[in-house]
C-alpha atoms as a PDB file:
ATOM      1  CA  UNK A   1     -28.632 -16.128 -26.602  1.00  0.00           C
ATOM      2  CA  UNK A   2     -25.116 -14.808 -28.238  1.00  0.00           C
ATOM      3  CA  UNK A   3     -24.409 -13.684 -24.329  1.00  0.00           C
ATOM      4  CA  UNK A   4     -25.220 -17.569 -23.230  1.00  0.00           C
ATOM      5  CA  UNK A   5     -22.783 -18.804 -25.303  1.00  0.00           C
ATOM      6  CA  UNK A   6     -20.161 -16.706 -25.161  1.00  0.00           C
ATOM      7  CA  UNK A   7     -20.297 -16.815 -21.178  1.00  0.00           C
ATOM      8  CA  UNK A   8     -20.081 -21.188 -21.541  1.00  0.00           C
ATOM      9  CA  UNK A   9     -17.162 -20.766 -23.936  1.00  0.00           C
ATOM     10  CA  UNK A  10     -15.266 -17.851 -21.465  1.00  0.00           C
ATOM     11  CA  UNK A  11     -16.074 -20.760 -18.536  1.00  0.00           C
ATOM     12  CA  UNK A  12     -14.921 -23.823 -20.905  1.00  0.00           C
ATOM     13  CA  UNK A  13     -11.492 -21.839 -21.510  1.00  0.00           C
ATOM     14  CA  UNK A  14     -10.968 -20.819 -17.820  1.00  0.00           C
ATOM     15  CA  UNK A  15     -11.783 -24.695 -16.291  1.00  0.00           C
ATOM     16  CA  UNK A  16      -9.327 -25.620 -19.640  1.00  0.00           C
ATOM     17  CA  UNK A  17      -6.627 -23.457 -18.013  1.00  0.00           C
ATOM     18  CA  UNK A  18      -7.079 -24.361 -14.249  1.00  0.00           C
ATOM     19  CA  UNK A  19      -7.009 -27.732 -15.405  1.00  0.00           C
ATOM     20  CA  UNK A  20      -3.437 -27.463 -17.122  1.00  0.00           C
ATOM     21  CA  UNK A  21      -1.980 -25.883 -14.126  1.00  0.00           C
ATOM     22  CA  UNK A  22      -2.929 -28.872 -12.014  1.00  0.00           C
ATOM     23  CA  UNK A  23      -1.728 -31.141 -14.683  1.00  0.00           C
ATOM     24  CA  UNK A  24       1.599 -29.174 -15.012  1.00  0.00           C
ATOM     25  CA  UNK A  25       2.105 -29.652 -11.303  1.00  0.00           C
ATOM     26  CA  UNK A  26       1.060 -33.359 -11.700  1.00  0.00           C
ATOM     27  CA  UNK A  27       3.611 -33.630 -14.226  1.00  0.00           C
ATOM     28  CA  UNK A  28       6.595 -32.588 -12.078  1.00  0.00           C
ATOM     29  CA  UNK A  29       5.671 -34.343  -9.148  1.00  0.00           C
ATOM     30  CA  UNK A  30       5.809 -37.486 -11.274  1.00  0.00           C
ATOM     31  CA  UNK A  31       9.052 -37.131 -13.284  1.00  0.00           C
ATOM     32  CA  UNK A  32      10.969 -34.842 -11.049  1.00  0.00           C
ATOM     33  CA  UNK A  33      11.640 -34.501  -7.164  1.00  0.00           C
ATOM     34  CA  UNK A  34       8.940 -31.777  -5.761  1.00  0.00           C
ATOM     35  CA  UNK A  35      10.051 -29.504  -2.473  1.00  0.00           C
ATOM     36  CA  UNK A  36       7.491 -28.785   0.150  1.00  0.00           C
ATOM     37  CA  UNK A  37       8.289 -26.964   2.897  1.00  0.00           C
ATOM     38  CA  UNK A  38       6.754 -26.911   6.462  1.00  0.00           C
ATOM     39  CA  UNK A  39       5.943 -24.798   7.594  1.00  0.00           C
ATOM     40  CA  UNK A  40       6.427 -22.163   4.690  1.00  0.00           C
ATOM     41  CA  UNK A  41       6.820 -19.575   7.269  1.00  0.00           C
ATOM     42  CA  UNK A  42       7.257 -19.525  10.589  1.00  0.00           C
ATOM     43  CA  UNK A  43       5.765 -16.666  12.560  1.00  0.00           C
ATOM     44  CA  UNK A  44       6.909 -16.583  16.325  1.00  0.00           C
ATOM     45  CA  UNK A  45       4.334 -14.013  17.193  1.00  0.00           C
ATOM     46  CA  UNK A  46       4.535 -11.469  20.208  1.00  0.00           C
ATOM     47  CA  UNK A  47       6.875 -12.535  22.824  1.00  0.00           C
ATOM     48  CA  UNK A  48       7.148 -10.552  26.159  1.00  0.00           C
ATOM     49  CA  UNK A  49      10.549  -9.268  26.804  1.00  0.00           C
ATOM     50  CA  UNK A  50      10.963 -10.831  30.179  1.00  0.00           C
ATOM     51  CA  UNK A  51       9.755 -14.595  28.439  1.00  0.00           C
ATOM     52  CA  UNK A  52      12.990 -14.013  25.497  1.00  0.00           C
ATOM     53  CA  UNK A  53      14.815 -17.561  26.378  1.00  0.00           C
ATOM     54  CA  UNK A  54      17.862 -19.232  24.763  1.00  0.00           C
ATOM     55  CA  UNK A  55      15.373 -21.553  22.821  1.00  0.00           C
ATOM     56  CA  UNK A  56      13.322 -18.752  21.705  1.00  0.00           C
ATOM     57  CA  UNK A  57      15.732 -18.701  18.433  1.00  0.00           C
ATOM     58  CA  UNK A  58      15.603 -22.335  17.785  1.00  0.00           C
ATOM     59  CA  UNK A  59      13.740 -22.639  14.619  1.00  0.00           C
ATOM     60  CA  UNK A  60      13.221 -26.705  12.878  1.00  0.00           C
ATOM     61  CA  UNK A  61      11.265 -26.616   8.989  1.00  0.00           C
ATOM     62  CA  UNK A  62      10.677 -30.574   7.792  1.00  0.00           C
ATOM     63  CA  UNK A  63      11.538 -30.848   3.771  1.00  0.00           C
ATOM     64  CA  UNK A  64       9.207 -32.964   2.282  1.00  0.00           C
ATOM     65  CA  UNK A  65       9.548 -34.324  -1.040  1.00  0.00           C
ATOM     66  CA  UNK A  66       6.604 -35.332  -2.813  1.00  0.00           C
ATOM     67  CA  UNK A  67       8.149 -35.867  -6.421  1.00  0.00           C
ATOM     68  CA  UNK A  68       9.626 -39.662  -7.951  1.00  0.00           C
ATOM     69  CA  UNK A  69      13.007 -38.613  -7.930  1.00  0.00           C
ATOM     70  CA  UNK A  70      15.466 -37.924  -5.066  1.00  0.00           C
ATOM     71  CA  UNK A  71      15.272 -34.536  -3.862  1.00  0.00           C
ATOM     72  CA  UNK A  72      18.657 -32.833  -2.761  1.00  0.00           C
ATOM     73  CA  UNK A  73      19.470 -29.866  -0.814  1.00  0.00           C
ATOM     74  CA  UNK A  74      22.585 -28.650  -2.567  1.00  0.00           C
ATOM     75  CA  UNK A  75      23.012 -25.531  -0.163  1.00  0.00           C
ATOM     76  CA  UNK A  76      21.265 -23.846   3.169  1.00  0.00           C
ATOM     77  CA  UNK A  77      22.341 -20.735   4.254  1.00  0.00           C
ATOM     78  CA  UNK A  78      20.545 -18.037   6.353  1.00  0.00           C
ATOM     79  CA  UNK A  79      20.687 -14.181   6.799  1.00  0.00           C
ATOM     80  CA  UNK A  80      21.331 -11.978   9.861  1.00  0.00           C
ATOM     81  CA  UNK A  81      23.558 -13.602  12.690  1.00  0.00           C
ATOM     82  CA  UNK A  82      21.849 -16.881  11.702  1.00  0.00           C
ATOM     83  CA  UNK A  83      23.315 -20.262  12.309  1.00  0.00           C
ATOM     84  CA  UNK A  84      22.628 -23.058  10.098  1.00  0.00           C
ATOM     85  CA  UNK A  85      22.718 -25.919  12.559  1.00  0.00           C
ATOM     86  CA  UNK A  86      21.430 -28.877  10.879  1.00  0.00           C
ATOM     87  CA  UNK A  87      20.376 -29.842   7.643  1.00  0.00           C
ATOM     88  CA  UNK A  88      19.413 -32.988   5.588  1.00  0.00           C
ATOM     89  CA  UNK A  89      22.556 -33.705   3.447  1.00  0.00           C
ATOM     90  CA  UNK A  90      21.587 -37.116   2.036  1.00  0.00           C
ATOM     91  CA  UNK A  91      19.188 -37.716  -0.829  1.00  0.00           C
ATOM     92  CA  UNK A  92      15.459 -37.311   0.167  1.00  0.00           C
ATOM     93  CA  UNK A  93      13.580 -40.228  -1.460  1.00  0.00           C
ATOM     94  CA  UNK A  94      10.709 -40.000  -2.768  1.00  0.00           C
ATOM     95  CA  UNK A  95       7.605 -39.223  -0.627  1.00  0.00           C
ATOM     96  CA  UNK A  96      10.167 -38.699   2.199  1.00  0.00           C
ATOM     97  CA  UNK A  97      11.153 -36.461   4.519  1.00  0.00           C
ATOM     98  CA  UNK A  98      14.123 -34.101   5.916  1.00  0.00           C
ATOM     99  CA  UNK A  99      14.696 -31.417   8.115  1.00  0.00           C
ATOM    100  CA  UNK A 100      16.403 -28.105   8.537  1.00  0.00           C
ATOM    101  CA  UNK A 101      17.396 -26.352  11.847  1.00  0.00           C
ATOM    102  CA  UNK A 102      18.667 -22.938  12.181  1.00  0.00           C
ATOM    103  CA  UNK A 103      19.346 -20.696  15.872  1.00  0.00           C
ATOM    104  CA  UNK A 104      19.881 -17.183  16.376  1.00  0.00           C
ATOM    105  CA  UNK A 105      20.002 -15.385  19.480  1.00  0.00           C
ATOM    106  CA  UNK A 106      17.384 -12.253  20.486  1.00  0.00           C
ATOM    107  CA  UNK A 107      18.197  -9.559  22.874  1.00  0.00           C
ATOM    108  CA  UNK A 108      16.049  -8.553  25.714  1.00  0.00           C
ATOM    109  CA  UNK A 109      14.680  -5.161  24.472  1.00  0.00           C
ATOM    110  CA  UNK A 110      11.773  -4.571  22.242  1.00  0.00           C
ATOM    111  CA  UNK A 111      12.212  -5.280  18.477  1.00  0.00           C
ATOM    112  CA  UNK A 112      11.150  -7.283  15.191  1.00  0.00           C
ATOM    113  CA  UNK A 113      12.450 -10.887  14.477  1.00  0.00           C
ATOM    114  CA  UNK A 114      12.708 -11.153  10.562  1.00  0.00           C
ATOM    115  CA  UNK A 115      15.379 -13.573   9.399  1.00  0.00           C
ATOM    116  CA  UNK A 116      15.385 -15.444   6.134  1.00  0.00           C
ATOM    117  CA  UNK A 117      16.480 -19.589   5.624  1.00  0.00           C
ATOM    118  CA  UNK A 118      17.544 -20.355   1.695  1.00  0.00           C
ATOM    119  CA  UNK A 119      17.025 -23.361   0.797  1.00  0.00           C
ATOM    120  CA  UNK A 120      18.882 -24.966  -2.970  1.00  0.00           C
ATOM    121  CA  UNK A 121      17.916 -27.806  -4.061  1.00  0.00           C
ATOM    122  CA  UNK A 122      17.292 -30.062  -7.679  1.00  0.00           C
ATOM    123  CA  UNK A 123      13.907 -29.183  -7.079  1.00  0.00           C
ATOM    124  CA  UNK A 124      11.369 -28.864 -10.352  1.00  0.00           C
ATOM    125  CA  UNK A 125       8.931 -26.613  -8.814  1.00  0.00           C
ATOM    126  CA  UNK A 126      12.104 -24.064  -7.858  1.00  0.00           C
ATOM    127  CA  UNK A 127      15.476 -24.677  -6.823  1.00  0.00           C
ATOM    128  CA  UNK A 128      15.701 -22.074  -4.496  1.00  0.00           C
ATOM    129  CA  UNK A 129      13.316 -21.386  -1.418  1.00  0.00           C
ATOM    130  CA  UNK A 130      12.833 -19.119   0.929  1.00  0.00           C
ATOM    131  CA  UNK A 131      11.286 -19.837   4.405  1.00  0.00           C
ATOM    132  CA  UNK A 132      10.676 -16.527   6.490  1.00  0.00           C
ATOM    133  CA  UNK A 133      11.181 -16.170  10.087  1.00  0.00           C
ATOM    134  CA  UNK A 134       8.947 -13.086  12.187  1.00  0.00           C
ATOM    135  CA  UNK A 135       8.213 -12.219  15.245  1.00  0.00           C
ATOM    136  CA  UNK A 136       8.543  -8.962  17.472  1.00  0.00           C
ATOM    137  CA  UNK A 137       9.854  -8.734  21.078  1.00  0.00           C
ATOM    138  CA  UNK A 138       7.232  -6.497  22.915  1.00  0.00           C
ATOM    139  CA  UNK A 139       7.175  -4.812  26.186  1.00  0.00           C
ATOM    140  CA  UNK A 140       4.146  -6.581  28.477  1.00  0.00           C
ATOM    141  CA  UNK A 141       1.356  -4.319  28.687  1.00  0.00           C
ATOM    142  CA  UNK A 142       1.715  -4.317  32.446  1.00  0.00           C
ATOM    143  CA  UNK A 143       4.887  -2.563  32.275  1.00  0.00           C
ATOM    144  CA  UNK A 144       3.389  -0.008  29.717  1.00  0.00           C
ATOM    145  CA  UNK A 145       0.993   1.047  32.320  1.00  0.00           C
ATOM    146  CA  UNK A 146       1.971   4.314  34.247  1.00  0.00           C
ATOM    147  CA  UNK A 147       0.396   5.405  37.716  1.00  0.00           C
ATOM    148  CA  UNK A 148       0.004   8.567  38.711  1.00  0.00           C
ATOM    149  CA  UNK A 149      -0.783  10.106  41.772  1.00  0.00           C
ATOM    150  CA  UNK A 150      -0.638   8.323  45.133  1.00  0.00           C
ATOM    151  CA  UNK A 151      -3.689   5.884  46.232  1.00  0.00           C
ATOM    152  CA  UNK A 152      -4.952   6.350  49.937  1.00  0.00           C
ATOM    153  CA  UNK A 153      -7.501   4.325  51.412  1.00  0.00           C
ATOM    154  CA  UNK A 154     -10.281   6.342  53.064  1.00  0.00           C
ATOM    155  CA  UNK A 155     -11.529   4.951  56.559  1.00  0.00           C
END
């Protein structure tokens, strides 16, 4: 019986705590201006050397803004040879929407993409964000195959 009750209380006190969180989140969303990024991250996955193209390092994130107060981006800046090319300098209103845009170029030879996009804003939920960019050029697997010997056909 004692290990009944003490198991309802430990559940009462966890659902008591999840259900602050989600009320703390509540709360800024409805007095402050709320960042939400898409996507988070963007992952580029494997790209063939010979299919690298100038719009392979064209990268777009939408800002949304899902607090009651005008969200703005203060500063965007990115890391490694990347150019900032666009960015929402107005006031985002309230459930709306902006965008970022960033390019960098890739070489033709095999290698990881990992750049980084900083985002600071007025944001309640954190003023500065971080939106990761990956990827890795790869050699095709064609080219990775090696023949040896010489192939006759027999009559």
């Amino acid at each position: 019986m004692k290990r009944y009750v003490f198991f309802t209380v430990l559940s009462l006190m966890a659902f008591n705590v999840l259900a602050q969180e989600v009320s703390k989140d509540d709360e800024l969303k409805a007095t402050n201006p709320y960042i939400r990024i898409e996507p988070a991250e963007v992952n580029l996955g494997e790209i063939p050397v010979n299919k690298v193209t100038e719009d392979l390092g064209n990268v777009e994130v939408s800002i949304h803004n899902d607090g009651a107060k005008p969200l703005i981006l203060n500063q965007v800046t990115a890391c490694c040879g990347t150019r900032v090319v666009e960015w929402t300098r107005e006031p985002i209103p309230p459930k709306g929407k902006g965008k970022v845009k960033v390019n960098f170029r890739e070489g033709t030879h095999p290698h990881r993409i990992s750049r980084t996009i900083t985002i600071t804003s007025n944001a309640a939920n954190g003023n500065i964000q971080k939106v990761g960019i990956s990827g890795e050029i790869v050699v095709p697997s064609e080219v990775k195959e090696i023949k040896l010997g010489h192939s006759r056909e027999l009559d």
